[in-house]
N, C-alpha and C. Protein backbone atom coordinates (compact mmCIF):
# COMPACT_ATOMS: atom_id res chain seq x y z
N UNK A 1 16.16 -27.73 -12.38
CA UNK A 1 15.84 -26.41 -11.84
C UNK A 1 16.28 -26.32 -10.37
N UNK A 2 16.78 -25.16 -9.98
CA UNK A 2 17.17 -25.14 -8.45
C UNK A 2 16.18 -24.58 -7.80
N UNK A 3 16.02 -25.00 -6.71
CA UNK A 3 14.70 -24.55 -5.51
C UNK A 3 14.66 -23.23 -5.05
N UNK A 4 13.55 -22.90 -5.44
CA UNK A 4 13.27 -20.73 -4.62
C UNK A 4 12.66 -20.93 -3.64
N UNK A 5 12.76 -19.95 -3.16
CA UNK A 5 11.49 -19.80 -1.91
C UNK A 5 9.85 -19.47 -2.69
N UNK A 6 10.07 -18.91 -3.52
CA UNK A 6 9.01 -18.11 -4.56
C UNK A 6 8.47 -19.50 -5.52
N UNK A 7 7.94 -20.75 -5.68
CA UNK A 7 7.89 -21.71 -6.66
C UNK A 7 7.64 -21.13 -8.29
N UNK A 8 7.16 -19.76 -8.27
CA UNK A 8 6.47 -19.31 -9.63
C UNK A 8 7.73 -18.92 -10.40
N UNK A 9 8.43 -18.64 -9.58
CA UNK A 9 10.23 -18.23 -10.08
C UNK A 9 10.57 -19.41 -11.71
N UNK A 10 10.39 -20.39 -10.60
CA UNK A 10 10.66 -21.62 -11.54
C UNK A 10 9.49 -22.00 -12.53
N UNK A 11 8.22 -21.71 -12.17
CA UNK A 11 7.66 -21.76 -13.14
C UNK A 11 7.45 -20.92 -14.16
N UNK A 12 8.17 -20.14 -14.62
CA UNK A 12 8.62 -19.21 -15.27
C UNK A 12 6.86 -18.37 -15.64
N UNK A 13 6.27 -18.17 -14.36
CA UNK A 13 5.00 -17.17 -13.73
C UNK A 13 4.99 -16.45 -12.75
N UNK A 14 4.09 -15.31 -12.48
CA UNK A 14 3.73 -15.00 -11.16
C UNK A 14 2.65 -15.89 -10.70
N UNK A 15 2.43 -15.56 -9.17
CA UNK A 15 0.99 -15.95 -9.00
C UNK A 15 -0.17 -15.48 -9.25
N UNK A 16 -0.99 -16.09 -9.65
CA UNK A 16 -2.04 -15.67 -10.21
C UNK A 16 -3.38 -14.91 -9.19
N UNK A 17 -3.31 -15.34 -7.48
CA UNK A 17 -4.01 -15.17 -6.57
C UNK A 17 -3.17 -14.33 -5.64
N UNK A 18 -3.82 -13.18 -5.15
CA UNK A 18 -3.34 -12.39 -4.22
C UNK A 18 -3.85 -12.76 -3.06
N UNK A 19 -3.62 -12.93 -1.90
CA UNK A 19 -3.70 -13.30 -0.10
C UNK A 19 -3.88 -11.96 0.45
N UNK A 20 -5.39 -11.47 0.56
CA UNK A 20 -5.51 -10.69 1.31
C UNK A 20 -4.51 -10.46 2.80
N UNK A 21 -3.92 -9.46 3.27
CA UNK A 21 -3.76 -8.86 4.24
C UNK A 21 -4.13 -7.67 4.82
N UNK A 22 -4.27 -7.79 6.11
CA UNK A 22 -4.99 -6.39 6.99
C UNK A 22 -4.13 -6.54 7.58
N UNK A 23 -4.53 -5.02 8.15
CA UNK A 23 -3.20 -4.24 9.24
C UNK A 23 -3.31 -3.05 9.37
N UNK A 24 -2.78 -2.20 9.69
CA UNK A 24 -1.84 -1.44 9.72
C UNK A 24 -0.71 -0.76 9.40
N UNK A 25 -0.52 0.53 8.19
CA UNK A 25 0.64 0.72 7.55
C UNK A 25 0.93 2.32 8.35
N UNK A 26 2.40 1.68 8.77
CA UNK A 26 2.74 2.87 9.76
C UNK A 26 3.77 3.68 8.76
N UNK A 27 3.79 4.64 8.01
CA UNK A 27 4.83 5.83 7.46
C UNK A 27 5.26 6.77 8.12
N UNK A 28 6.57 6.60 8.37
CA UNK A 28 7.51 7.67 9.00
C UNK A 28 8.13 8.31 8.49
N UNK A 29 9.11 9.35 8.98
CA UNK A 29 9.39 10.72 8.43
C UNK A 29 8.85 11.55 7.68
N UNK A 30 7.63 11.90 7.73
CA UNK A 30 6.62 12.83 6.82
C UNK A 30 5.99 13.94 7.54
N UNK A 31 7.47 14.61 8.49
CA UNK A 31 6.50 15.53 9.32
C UNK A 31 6.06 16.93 8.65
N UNK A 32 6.83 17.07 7.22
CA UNK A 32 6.30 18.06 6.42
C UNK A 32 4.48 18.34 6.13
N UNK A 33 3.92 16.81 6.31
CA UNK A 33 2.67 16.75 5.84
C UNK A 33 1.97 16.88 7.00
N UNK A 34 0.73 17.56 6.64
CA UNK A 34 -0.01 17.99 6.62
C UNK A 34 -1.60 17.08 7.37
N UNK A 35 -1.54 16.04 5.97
CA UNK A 35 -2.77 14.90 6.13
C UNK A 35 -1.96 13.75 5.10
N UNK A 36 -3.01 12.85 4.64
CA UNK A 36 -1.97 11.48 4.14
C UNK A 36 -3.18 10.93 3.99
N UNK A 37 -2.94 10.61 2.33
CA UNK A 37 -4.37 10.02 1.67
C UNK A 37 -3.10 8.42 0.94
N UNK A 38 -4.40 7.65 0.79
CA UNK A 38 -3.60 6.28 0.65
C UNK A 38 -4.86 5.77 0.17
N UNK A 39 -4.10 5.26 -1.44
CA UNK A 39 -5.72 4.49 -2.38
C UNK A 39 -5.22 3.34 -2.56
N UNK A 40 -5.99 2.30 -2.65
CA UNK A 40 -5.77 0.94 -3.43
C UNK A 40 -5.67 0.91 -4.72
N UNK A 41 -4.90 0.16 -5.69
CA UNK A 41 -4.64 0.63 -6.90
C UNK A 41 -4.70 -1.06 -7.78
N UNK A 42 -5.12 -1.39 -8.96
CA UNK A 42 -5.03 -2.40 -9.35
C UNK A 42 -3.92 -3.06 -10.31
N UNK A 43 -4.06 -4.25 -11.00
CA UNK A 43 -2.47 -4.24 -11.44
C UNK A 43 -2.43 -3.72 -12.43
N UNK A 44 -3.62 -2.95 -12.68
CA UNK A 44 -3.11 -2.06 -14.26
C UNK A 44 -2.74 -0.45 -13.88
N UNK A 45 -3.28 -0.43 -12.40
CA UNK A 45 -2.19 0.85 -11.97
C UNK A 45 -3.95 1.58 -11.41
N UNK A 46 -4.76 1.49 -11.87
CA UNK A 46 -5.61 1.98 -11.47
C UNK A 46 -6.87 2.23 -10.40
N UNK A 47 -7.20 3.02 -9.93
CA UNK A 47 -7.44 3.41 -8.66
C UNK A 47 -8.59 2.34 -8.40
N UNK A 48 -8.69 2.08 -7.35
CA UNK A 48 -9.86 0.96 -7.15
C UNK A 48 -11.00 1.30 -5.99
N UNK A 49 -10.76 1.92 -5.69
CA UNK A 49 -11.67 2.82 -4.12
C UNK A 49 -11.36 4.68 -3.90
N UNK A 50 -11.83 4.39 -3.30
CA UNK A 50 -11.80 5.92 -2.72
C UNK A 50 -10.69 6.43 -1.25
N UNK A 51 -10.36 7.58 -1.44
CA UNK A 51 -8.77 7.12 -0.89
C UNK A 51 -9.17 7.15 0.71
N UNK A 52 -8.12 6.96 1.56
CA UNK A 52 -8.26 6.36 3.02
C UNK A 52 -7.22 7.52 3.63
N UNK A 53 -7.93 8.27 4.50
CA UNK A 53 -7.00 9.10 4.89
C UNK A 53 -6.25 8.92 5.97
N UNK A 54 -5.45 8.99 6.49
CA UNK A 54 -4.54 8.78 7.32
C UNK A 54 -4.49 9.28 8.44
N UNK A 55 -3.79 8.73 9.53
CA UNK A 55 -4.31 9.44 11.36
C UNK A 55 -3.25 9.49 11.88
N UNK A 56 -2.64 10.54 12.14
CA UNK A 56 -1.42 11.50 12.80
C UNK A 56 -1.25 10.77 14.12
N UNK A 57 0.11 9.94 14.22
CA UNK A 57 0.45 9.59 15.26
C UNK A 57 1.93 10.01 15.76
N UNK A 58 2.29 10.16 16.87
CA UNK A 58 3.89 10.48 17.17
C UNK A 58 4.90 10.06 16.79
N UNK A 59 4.71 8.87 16.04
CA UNK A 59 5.62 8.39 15.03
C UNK A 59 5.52 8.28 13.82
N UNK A 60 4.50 8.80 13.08
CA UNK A 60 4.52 9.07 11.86
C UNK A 60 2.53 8.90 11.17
N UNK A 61 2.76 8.67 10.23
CA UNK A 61 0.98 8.41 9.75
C UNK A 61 0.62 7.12 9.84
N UNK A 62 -0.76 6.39 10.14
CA UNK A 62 -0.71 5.50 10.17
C UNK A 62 -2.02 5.13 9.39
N UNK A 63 -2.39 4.09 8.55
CA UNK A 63 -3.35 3.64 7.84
C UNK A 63 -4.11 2.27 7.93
N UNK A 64 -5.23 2.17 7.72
CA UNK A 64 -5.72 0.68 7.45
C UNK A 64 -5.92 -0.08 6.21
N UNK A 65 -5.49 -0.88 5.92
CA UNK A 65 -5.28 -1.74 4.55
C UNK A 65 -5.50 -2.94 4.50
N UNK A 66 -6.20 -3.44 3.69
CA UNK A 66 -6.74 -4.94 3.20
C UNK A 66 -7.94 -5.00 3.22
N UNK A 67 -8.75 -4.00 3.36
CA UNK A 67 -10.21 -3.85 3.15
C UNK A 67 -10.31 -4.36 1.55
N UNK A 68 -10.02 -4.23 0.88
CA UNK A 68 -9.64 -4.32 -0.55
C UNK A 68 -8.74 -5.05 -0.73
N UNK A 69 -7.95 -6.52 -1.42
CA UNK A 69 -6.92 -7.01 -1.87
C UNK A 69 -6.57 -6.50 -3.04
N UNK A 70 -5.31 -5.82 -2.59
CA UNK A 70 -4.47 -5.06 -3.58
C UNK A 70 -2.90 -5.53 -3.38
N UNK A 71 -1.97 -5.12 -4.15
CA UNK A 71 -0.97 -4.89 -4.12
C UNK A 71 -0.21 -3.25 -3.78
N UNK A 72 -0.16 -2.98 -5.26
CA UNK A 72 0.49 -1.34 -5.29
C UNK A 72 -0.82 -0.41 -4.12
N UNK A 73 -0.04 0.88 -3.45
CA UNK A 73 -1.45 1.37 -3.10
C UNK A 73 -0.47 2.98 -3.72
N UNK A 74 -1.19 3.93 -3.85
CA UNK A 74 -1.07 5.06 -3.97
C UNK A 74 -0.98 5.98 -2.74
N UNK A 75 0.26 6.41 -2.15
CA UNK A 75 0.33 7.21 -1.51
C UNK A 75 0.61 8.91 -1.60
N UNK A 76 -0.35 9.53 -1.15
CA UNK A 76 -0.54 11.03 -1.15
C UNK A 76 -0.20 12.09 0.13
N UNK A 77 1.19 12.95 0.24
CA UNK A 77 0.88 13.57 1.25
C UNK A 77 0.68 14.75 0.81
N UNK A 78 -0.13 15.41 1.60
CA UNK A 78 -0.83 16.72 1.44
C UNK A 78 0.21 17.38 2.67
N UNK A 79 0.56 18.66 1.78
CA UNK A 79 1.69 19.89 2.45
C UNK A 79 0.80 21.03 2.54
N UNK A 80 0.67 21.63 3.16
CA UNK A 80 0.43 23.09 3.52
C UNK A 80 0.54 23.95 2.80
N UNK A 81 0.24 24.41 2.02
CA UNK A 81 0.61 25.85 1.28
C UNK A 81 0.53 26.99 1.93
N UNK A 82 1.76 27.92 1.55
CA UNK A 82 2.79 29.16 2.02
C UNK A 82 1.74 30.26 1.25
């Protein structure tokens, strides 16, 4: 077998344990929106919390994440209606 960076590659698996991370998720170019909702989602796709709304900065929306260990998250921007 040749060497990955990924070892599960070769073990013909994923990993089974996710590594929480926190932070900060900064999204740019969304000056159409409005507000900016962002859920944690599980690996069967489904919603796991209640969504996290987002805080308008000069460079784009910005969020907090890893309160929850997730992967996928669900992002929502809310537009204005005409």
């Amino acid at each position: 077998m040749g060497r990955s960076a990924y070892p599960w590659v070769e073990l013909g698996a994923p990993p089974t344990e996710t590594e929480p991370v926190t932070g900060w998720l900064l999204l740019k170019n969304m000056e159409e929106a409005v507000g900016m909702q962002v859920t944690a989602r599980d690996g069967s796709s489904r919603l796991i919390d209640n969504p996290v709304t987002g805080r308008r900065l000069e460079l784009g929306w910005e969020f907090p994440i890893g309160k929850i260990a997730a992967t996928p998250y669900l992002v929502r921007p809310i537009r204005q209606l005409l």
